[in-house]
C-alpha atoms as a PDB file:
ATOM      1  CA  UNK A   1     -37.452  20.259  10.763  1.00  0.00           C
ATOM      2  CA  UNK A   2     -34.887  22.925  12.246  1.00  0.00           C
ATOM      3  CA  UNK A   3     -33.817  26.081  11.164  1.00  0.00           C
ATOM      4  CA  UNK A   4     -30.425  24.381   9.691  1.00  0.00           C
ATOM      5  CA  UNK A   5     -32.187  21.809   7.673  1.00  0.00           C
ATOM      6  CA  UNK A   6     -34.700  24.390   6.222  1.00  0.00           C
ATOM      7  CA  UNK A   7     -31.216  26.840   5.023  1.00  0.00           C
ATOM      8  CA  UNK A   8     -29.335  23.809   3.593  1.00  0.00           C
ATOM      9  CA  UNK A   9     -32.356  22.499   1.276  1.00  0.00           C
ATOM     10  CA  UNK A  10     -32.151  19.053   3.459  1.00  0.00           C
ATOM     11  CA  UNK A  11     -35.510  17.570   3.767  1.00  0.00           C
ATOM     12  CA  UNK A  12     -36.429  14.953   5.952  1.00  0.00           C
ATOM     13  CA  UNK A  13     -39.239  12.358   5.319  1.00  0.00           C
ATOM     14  CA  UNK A  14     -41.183   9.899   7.518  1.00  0.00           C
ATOM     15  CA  UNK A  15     -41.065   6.315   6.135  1.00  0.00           C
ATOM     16  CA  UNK A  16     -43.599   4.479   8.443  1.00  0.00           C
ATOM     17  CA  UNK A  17     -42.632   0.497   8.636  1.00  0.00           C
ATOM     18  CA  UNK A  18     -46.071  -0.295   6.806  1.00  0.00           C
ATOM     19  CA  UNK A  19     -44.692   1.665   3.888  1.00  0.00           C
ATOM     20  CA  UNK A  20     -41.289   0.735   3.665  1.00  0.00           C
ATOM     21  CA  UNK A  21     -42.106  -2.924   2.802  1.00  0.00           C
ATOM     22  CA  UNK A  22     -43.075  -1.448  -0.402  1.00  0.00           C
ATOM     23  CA  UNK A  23     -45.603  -3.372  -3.127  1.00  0.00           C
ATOM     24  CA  UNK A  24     -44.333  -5.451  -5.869  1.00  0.00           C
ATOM     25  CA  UNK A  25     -45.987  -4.378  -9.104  1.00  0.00           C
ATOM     26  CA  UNK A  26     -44.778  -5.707 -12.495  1.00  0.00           C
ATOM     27  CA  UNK A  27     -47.789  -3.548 -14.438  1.00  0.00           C
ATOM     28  CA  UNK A  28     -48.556   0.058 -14.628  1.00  0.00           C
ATOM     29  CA  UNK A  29     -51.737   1.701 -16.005  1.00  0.00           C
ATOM     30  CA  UNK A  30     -51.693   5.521 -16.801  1.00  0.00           C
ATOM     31  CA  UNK A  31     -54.752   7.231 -17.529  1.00  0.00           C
ATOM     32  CA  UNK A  32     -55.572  11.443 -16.808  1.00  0.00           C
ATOM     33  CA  UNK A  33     -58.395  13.870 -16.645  1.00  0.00           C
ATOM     34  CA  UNK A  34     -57.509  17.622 -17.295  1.00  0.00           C
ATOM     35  CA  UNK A  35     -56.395  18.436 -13.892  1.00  0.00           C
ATOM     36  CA  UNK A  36     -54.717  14.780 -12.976  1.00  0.00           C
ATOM     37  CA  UNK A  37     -52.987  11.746 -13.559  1.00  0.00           C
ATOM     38  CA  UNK A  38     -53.482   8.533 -12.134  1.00  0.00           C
ATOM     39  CA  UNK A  39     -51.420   5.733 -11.715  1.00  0.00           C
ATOM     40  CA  UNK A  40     -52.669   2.186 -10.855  1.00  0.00           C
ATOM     41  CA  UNK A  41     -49.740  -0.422  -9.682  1.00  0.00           C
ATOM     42  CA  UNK A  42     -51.010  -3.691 -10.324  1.00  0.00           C
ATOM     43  CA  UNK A  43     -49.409  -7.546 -10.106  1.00  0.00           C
ATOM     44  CA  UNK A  44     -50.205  -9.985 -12.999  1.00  0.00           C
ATOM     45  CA  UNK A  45     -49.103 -13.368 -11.563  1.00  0.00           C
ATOM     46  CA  UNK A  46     -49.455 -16.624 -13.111  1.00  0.00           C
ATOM     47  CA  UNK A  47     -53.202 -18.124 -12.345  1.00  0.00           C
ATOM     48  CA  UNK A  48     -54.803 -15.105 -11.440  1.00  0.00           C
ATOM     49  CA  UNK A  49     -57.442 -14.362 -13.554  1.00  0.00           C
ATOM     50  CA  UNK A  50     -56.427 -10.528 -13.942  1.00  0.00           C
ATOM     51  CA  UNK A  51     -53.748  -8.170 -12.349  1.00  0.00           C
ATOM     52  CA  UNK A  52     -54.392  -7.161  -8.727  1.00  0.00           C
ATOM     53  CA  UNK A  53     -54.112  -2.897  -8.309  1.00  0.00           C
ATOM     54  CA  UNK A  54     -51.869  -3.005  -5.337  1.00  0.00           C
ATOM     55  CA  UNK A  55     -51.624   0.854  -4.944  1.00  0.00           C
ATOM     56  CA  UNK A  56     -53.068   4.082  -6.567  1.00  0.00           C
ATOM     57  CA  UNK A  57     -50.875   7.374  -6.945  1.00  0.00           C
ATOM     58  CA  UNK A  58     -52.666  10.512  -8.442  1.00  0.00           C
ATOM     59  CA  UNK A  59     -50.047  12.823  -9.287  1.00  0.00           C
ATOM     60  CA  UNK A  60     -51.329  16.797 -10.579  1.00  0.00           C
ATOM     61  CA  UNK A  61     -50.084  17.207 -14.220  1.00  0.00           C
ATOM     62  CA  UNK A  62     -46.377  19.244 -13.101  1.00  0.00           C
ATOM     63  CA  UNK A  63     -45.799  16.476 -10.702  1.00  0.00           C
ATOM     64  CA  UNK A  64     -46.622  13.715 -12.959  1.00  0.00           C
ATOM     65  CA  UNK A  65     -43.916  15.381 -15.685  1.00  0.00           C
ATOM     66  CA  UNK A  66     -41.143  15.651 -12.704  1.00  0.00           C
ATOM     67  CA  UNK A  67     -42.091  12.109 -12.158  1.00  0.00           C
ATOM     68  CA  UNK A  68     -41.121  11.607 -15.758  1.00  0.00           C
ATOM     69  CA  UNK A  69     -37.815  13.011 -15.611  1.00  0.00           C
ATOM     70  CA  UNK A  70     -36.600  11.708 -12.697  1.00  0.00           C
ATOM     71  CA  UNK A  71     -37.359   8.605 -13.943  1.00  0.00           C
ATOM     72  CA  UNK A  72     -35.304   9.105 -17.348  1.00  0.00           C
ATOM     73  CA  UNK A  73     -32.510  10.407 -15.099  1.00  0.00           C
ATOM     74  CA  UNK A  74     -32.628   7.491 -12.892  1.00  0.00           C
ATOM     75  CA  UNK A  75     -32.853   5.262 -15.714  1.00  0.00           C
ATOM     76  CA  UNK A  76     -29.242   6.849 -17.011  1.00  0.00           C
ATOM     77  CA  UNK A  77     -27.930   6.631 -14.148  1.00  0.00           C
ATOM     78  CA  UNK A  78     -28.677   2.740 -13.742  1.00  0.00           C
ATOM     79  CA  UNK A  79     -27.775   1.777 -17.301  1.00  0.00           C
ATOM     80  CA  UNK A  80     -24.341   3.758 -16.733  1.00  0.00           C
ATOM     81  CA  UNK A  81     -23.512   2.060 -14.081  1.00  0.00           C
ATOM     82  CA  UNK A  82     -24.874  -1.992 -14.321  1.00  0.00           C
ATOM     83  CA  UNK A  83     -25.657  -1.591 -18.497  1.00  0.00           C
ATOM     84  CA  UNK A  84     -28.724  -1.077 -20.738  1.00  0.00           C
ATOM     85  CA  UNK A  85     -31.919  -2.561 -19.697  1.00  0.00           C
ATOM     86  CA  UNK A  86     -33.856  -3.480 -22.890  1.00  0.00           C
ATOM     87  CA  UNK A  87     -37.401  -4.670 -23.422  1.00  0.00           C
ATOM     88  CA  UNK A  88     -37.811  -7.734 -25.563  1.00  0.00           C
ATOM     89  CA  UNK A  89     -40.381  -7.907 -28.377  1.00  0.00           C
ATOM     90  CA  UNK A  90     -41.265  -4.207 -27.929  1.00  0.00           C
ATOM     91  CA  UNK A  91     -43.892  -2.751 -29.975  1.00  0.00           C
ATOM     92  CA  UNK A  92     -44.097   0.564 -30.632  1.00  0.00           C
ATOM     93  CA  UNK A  93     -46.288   2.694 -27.626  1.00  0.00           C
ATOM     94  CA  UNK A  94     -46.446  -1.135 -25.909  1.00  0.00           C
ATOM     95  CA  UNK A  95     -44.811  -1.424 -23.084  1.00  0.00           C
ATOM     96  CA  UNK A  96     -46.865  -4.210 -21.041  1.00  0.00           C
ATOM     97  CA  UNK A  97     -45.425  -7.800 -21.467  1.00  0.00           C
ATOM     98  CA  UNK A  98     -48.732  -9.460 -20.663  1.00  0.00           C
ATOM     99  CA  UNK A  99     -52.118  -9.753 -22.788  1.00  0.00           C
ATOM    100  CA  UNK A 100     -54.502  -7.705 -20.653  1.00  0.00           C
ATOM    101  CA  UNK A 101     -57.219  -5.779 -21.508  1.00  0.00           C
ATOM    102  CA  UNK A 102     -57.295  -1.974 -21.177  1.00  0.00           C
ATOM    103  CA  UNK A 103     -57.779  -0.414 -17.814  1.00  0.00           C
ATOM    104  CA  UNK A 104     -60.525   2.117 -16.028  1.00  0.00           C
ATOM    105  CA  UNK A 105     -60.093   4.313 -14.077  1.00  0.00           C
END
């Protein structure tokens, strides 16, 4: 990073090809200690006996709240511009669509 890019806030990030591909996950669980939180990204597919944990992201308790908000932000922003995203058959503090058990961490 260069002198200009450290005075303009820029900030540049390495994306290696591995990592771009990205991993489909269509189910989250969210558990935390006192000091972190911990976020398994799993994929329930038709067949499989249980969801696959595809990636693990421990997040310290500030970062997991920034998380938070830029997610609600983002969220606006989407629903702005292509409409509101709902949830069918939501329960109250449900948000998985599939009948799995609870998770460990």
């Amino acid at each position: 990073m260069n002198e200009k890019d450290n005075n303009s806030g820029a900030f540049q990030l390495d994306l290696p090809a591995d990592v771009a591909q990205g991993n489909y996950a269509n189910f989250a669980i969210i558990t935390h200690s006192s000091s972190d939180f911990i976020v398994d990204f799993a994929r329930v597919l038709p067949g499989l006996p249980k969801p696959v944990v595809k990636s693990r992201v421990i997040l310290a308790p500030e970062h997991a709240k920034r998380l938070l908000l830029a997610l609600q932000e983002n969220i606006m922003r989407y629903e702005h511009e292509f409409g509101t995203i709902t949830i069918p058959n939501q329960e109250p503090r449900t948000i998985s669509p599939f009948n799995v058990a609870k998770g460990e961490a």
